[in-house]
C-alpha atoms as a PDB file:
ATOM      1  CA  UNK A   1      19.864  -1.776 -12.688  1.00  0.00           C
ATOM      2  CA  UNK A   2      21.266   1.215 -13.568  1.00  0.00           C
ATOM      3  CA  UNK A   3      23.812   3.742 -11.562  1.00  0.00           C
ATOM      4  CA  UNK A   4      24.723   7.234 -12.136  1.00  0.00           C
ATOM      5  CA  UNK A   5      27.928   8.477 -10.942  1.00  0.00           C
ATOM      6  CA  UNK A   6      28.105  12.891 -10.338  1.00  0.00           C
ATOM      7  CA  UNK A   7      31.877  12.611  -9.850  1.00  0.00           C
ATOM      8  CA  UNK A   8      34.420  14.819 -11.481  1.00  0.00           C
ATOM      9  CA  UNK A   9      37.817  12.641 -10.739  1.00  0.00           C
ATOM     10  CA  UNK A  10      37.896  10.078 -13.512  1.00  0.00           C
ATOM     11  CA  UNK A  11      40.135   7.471 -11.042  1.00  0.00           C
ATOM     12  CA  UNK A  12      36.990   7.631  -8.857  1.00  0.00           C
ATOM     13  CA  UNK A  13      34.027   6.821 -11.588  1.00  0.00           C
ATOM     14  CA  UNK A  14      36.698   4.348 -12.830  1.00  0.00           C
ATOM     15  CA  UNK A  15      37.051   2.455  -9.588  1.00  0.00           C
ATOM     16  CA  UNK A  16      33.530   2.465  -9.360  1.00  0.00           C
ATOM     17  CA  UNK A  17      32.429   0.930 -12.795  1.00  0.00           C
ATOM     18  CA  UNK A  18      35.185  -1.688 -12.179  1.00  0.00           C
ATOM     19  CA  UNK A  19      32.955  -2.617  -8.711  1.00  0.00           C
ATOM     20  CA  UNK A  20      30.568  -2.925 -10.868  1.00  0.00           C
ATOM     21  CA  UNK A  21      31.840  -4.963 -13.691  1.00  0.00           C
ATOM     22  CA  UNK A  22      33.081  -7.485 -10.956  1.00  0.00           C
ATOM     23  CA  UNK A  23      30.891  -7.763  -8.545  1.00  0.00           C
ATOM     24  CA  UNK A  24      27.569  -6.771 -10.864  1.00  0.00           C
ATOM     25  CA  UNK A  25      27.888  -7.300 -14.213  1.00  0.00           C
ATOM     26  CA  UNK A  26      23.979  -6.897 -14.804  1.00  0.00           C
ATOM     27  CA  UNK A  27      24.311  -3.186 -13.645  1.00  0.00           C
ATOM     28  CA  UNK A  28      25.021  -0.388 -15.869  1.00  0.00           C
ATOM     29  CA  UNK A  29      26.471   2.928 -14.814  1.00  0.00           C
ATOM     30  CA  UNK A  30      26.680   6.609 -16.249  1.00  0.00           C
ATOM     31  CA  UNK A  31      28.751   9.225 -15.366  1.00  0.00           C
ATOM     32  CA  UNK A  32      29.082  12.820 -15.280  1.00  0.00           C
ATOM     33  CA  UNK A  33      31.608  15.233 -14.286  1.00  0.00           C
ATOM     34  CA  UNK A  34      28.668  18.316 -13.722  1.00  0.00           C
ATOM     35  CA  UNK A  35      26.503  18.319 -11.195  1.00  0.00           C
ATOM     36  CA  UNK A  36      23.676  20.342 -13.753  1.00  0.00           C
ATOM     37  CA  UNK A  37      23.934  17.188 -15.996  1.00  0.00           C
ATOM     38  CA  UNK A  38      23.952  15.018 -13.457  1.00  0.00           C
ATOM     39  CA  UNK A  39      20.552  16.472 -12.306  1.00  0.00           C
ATOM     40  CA  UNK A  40      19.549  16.508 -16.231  1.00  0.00           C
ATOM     41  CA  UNK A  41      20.436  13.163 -16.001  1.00  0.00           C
ATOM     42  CA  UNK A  42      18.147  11.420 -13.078  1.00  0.00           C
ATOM     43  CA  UNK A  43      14.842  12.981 -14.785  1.00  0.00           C
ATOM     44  CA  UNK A  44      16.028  11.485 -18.873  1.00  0.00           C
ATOM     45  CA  UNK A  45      17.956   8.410 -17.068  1.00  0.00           C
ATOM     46  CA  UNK A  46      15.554   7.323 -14.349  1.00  0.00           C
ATOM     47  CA  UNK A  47      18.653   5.748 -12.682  1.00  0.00           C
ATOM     48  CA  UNK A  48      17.801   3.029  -9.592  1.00  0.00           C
ATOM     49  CA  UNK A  49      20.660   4.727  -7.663  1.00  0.00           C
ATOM     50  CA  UNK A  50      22.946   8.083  -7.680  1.00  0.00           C
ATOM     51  CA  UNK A  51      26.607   8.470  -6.541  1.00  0.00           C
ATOM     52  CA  UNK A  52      27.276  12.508  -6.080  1.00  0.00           C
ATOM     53  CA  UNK A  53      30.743  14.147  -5.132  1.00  0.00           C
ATOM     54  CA  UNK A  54      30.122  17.269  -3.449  1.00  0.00           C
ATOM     55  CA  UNK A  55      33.012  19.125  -4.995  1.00  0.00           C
ATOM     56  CA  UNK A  56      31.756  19.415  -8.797  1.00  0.00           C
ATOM     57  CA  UNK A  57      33.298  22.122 -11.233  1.00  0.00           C
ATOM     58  CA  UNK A  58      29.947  23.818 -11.953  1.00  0.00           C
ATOM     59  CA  UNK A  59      27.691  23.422  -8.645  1.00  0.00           C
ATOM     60  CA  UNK A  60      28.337  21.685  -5.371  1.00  0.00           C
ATOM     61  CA  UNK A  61      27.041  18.639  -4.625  1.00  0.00           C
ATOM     62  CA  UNK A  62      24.663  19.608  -1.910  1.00  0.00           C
ATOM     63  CA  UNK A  63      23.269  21.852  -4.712  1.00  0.00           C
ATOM     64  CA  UNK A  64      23.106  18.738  -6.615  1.00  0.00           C
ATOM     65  CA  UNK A  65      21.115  16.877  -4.108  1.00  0.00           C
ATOM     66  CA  UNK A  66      18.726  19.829  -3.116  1.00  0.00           C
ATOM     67  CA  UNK A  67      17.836  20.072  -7.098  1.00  0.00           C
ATOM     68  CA  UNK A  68      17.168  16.180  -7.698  1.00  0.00           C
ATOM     69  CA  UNK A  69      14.732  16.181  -4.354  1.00  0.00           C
ATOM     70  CA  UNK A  70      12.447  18.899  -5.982  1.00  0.00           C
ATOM     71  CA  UNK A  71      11.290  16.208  -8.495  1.00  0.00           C
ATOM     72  CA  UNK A  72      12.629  12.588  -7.363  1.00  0.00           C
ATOM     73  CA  UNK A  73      12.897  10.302  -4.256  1.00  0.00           C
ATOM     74  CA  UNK A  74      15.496   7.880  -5.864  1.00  0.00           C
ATOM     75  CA  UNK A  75      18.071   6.545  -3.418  1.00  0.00           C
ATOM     76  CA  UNK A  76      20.945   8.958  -3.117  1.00  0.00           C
ATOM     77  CA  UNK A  77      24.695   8.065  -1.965  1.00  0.00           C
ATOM     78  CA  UNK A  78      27.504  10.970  -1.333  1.00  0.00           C
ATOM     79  CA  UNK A  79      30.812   9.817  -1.682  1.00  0.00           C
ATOM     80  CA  UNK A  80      33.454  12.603  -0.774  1.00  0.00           C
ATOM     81  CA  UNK A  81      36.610  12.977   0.712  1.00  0.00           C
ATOM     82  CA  UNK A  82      34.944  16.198   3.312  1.00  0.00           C
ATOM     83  CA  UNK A  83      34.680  13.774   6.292  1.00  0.00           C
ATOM     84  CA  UNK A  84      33.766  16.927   8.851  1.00  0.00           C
ATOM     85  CA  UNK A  85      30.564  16.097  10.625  1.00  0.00           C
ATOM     86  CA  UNK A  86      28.589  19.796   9.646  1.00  0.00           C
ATOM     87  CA  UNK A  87      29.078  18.042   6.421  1.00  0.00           C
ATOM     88  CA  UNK A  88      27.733  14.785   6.853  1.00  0.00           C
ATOM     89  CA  UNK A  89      25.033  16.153   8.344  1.00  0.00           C
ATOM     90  CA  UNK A  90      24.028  18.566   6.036  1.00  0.00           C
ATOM     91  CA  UNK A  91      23.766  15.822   3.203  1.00  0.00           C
ATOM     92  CA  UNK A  92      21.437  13.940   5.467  1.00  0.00           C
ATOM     93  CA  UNK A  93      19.436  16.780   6.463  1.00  0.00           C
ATOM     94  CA  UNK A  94      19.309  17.371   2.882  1.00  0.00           C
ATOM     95  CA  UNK A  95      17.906  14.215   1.630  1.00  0.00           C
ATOM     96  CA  UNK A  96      21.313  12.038   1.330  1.00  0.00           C
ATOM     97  CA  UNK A  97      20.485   8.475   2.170  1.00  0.00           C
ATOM     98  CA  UNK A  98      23.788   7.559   2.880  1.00  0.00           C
ATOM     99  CA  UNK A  99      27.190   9.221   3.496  1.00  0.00           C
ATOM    100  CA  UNK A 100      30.587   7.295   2.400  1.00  0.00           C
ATOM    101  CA  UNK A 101      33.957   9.137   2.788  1.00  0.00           C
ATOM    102  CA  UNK A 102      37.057   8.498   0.391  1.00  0.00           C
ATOM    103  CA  UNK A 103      39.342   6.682   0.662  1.00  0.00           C
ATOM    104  CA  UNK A 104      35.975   4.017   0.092  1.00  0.00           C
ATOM    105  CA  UNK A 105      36.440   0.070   0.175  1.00  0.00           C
ATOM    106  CA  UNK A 106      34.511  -0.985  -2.989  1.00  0.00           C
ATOM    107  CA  UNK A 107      33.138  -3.588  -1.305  1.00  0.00           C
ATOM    108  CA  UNK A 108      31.246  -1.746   1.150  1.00  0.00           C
ATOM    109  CA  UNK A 109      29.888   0.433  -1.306  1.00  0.00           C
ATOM    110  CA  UNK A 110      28.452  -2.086  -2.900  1.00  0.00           C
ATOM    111  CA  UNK A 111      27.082  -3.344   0.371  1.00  0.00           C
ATOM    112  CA  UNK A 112      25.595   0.271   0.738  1.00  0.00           C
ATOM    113  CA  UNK A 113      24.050   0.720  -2.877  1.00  0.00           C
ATOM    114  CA  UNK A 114      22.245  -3.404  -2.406  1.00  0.00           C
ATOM    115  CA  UNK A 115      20.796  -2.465   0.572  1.00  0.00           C
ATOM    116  CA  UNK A 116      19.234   0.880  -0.652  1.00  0.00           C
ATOM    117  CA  UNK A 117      18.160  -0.427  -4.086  1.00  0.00           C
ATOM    118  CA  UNK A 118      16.613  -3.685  -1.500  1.00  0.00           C
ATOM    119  CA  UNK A 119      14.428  -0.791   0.201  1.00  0.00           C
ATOM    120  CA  UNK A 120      13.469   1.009  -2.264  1.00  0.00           C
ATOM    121  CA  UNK A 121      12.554  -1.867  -4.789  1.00  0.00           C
ATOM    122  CA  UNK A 122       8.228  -2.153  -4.405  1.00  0.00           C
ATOM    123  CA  UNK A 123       7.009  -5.152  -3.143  1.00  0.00           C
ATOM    124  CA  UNK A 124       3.674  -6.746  -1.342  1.00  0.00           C
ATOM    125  CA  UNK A 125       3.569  -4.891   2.201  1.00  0.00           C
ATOM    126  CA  UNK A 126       0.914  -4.094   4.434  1.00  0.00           C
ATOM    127  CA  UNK A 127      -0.782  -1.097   5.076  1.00  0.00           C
ATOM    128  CA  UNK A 128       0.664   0.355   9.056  1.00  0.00           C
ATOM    129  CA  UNK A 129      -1.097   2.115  10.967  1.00  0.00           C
ATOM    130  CA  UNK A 130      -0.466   3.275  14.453  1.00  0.00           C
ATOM    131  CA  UNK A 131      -2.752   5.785  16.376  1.00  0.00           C
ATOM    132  CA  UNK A 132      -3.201   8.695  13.390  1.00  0.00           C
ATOM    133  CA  UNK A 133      -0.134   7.203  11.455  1.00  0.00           C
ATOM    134  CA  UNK A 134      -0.955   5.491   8.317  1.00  0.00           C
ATOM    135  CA  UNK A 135       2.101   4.578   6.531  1.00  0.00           C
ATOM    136  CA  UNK A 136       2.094   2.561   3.082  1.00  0.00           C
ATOM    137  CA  UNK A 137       6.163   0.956   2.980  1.00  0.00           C
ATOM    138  CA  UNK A 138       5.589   0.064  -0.746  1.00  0.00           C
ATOM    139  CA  UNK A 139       5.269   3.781  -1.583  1.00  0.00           C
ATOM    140  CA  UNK A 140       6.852   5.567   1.263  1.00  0.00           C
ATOM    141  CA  UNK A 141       3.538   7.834   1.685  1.00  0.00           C
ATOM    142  CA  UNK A 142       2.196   8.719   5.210  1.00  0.00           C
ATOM    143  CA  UNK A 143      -0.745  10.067   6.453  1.00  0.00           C
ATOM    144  CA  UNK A 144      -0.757  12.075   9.727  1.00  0.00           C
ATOM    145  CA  UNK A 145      -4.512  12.348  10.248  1.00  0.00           C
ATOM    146  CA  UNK A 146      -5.405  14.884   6.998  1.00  0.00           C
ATOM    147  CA  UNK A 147      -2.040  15.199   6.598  1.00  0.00           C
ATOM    148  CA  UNK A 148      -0.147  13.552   3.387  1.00  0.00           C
ATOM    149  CA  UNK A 149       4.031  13.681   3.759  1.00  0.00           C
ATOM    150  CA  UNK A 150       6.302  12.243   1.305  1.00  0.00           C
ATOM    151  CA  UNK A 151       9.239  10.212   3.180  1.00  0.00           C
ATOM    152  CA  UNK A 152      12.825   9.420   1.639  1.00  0.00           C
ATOM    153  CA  UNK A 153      14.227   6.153   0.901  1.00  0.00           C
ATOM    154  CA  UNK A 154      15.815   6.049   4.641  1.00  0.00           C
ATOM    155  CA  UNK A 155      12.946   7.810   6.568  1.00  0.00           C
ATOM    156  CA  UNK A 156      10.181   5.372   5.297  1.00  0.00           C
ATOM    157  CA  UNK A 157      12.183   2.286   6.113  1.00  0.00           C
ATOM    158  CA  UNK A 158      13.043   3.911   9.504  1.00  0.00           C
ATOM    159  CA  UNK A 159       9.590   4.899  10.412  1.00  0.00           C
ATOM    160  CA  UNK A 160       8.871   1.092   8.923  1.00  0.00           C
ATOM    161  CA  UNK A 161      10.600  -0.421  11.812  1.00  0.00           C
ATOM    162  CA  UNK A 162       9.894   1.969  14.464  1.00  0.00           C
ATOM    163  CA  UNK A 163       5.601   1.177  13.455  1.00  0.00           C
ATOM    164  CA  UNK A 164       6.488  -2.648  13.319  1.00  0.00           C
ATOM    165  CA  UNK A 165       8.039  -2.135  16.847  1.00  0.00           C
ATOM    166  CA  UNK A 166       5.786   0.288  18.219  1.00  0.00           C
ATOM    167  CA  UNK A 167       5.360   0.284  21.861  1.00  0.00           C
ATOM    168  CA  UNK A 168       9.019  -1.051  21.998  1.00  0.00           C
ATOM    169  CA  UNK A 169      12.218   0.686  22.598  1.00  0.00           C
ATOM    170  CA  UNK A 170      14.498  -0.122  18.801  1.00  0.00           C
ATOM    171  CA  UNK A 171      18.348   0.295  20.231  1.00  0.00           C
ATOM    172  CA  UNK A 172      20.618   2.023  17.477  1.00  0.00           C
ATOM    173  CA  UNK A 173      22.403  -1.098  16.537  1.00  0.00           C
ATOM    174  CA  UNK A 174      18.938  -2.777  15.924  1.00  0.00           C
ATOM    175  CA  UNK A 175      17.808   0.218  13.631  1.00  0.00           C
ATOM    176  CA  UNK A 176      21.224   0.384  11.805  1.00  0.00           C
ATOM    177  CA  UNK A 177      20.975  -3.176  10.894  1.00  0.00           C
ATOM    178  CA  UNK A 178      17.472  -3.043   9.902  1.00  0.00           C
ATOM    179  CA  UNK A 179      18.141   0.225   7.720  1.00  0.00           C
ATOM    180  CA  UNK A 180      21.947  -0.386   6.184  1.00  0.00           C
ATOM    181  CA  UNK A 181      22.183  -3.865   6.862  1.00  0.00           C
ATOM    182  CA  UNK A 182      24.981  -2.989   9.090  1.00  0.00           C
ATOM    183  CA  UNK A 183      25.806  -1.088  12.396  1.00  0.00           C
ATOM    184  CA  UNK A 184      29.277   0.421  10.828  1.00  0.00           C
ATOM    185  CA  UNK A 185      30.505   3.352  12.456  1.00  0.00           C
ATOM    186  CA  UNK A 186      28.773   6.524  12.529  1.00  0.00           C
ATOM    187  CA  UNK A 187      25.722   4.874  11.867  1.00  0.00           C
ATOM    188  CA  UNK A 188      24.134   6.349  14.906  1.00  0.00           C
ATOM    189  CA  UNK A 189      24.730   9.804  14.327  1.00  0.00           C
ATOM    190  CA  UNK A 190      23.382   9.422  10.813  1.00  0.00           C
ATOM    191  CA  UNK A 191      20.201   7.532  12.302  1.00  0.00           C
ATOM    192  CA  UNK A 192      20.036  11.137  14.446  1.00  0.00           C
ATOM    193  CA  UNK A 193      19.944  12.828  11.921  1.00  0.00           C
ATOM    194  CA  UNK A 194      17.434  11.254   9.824  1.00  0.00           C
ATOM    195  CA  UNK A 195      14.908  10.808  13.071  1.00  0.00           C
ATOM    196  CA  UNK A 196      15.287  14.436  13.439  1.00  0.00           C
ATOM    197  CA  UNK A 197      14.355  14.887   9.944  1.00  0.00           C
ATOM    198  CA  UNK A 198      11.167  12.381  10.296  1.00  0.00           C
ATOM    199  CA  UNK A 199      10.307  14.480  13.317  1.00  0.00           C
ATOM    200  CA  UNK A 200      10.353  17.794  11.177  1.00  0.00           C
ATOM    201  CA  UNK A 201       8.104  16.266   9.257  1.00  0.00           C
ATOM    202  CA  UNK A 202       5.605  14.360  11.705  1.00  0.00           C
ATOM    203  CA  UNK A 203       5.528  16.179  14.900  1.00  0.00           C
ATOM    204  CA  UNK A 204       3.538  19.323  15.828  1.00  0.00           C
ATOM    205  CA  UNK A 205       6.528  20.672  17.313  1.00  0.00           C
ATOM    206  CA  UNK A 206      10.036  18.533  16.578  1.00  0.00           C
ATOM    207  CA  UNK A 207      11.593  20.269  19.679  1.00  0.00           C
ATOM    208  CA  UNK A 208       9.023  18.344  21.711  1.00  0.00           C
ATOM    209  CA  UNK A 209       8.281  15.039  19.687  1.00  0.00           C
ATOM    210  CA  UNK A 210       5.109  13.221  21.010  1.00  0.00           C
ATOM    211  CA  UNK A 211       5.327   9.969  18.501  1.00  0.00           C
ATOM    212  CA  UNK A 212       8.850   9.427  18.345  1.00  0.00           C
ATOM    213  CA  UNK A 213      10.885   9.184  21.239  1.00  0.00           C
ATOM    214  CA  UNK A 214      14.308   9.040  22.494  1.00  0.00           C
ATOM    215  CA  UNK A 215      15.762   6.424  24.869  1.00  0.00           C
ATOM    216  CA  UNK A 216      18.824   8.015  25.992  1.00  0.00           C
ATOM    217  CA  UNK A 217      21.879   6.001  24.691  1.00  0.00           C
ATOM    218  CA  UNK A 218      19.773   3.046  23.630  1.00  0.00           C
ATOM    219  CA  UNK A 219      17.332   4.267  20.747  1.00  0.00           C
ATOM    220  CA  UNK A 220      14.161   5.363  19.505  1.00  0.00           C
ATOM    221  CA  UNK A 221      10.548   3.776  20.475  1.00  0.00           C
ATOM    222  CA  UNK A 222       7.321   5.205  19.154  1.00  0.00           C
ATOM    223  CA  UNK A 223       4.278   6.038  20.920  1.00  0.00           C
ATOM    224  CA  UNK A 224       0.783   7.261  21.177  1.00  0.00           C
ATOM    225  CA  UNK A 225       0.225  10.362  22.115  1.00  0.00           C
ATOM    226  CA  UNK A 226      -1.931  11.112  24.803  1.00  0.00           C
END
C-alpha cells in the first residue's frame, strides 16, 4: 500500500503520515511539495492512492489532476481548504474521485482512502451487460455497442450499481453508501456530478440521457432505450 501526498504545507503531509502510522502501519506514503513531481511521481511510484492540494507553488492542483489522467486511472483524493462548490465540482468533472475540505478529521480520510483502494483493488466479478452495455467491474472498461470508454475509479463502481439495479430506481443515499461507504454530506451533489460525467461519456446526447435516468429527488435508475 503505498500513498502519495501533492501537498505543499508540511503540518498537512505530517498529519497525514501520522494517520497512517496509527491507524495503517503497513502503508507507506511519499510526499511532494510540486505538483510537476508529484505527476513525475505516480508514473516512477505507481502509488495505490494520491492526496493533491490544489494550491501548489509550481502548478495548481487541477493542473495536477488533468496531467495524471492523460496516463493513469489510480484513485485520486483532493484535500483543500477552497470549499466553494465551482470548485468541488471542477475536481470531479476533472477526474477527482473524492473531494475532502480542510480542516479534515483523519479518521474520515482514512475512511475515504479504504473505500477507494476497496474499489479499485481487482477481484473475481462478472461480466454486466445490460441492453448494448457491456461493462467488465474488474477493469472498469465498457463497451457501448462498438464503442470502448475508459471509466474512473468512481464512475465504474457507479455504473456497477446502477447495471446490478437496472430496471430499479437507486435513491442517493443507496448510491452514496454503495460508492463511499457513507452518505456524508454533499455526497449527492458529488454523485451529480459524476452521473453527469458517465452521461458525457455514454449517451448520444447527455442533455437528453436515454440509459441513465433521473428520479427527481430520489436518484438515478437505468434503462433500455427504446
Amino acid at each position: 500500500m503505498k500513498v502519495l501526498v501533492i501537498e505543499d504545507d508540511k503540518e498537512i503531509v505530517d498529519a497525514i503520515s501520522l494517520a497512517f502510522q496509527i491507524r495503517w502501519p503497513e502503508a507507506k506514503v511519499v510526499s511532494t511539495r510540486l505538483g510537476q513531481k508529484g505527476v513525475d511521481l505516480v508514473e516512477t511510484e505507481s502509488p495505490d492512492i494520491v492526496i493533491i492540494d490544489l494550491g501548489l507553488p509550481d502548478i495548481n492542483g487541477f493542473e495536477v489532476l488533468r496531467q495524471i489522467r492523460r496516463f493513469s486511472n489510480v484513485p485520486t483524493i483532493i484535500l483543500t481548504v477552497r470549499s466553494d462548490e465551482v470548485d468541488v465540482v471542477k475536481g470531479l468533472e476533472w477526474g477527482a474521485d473524492d473531494y475532502i475540505t480542510k480542516p479534515f478529521r483523519q479518521l474520515e480520510l482514512l475512511a475515504r482512502v479504504k473505500s477507494l483502494i476497496r474499489r479499485h483493488t481487482p477481484s473475481e466479478a462478472e461480466l454486466l451487460t445490460y441492453g448494448p452495455l457491456r461493462l467488465d467491474p474488474v477493469t472498469g472498461q465498457l463497451h457501448v455497442g462498438e464503442k470502448e470508454i475508459a471509466l474512473t475509479v468512481t464512475e465504474n463502481h457507479i455504473l456497477s450499481h446502477l447495471m446490478r439495479n437496472a430496471g430499479h430506481v437507486v435513491t442517493h443515499s443507496a448510491l452514496a453508501e454503495s460508492v463511499w461507504g457513507d452518505d456524508y454530506p454533499g455526497a449527492t451533489d458529488s454523485l451529480k456530478v459524476h452521473i453527469s460525467r458517465l452521461r458525457e461519456k455514454v449517451e448520444g446526447d447527455p442533455s437528453k440521457p436515454r440509459f441513465i435516468l433521473t428520479k427527481t429527488g430520489v436518484g438515478y435508475f437505468l434503462t433500455k432505450p427504446d
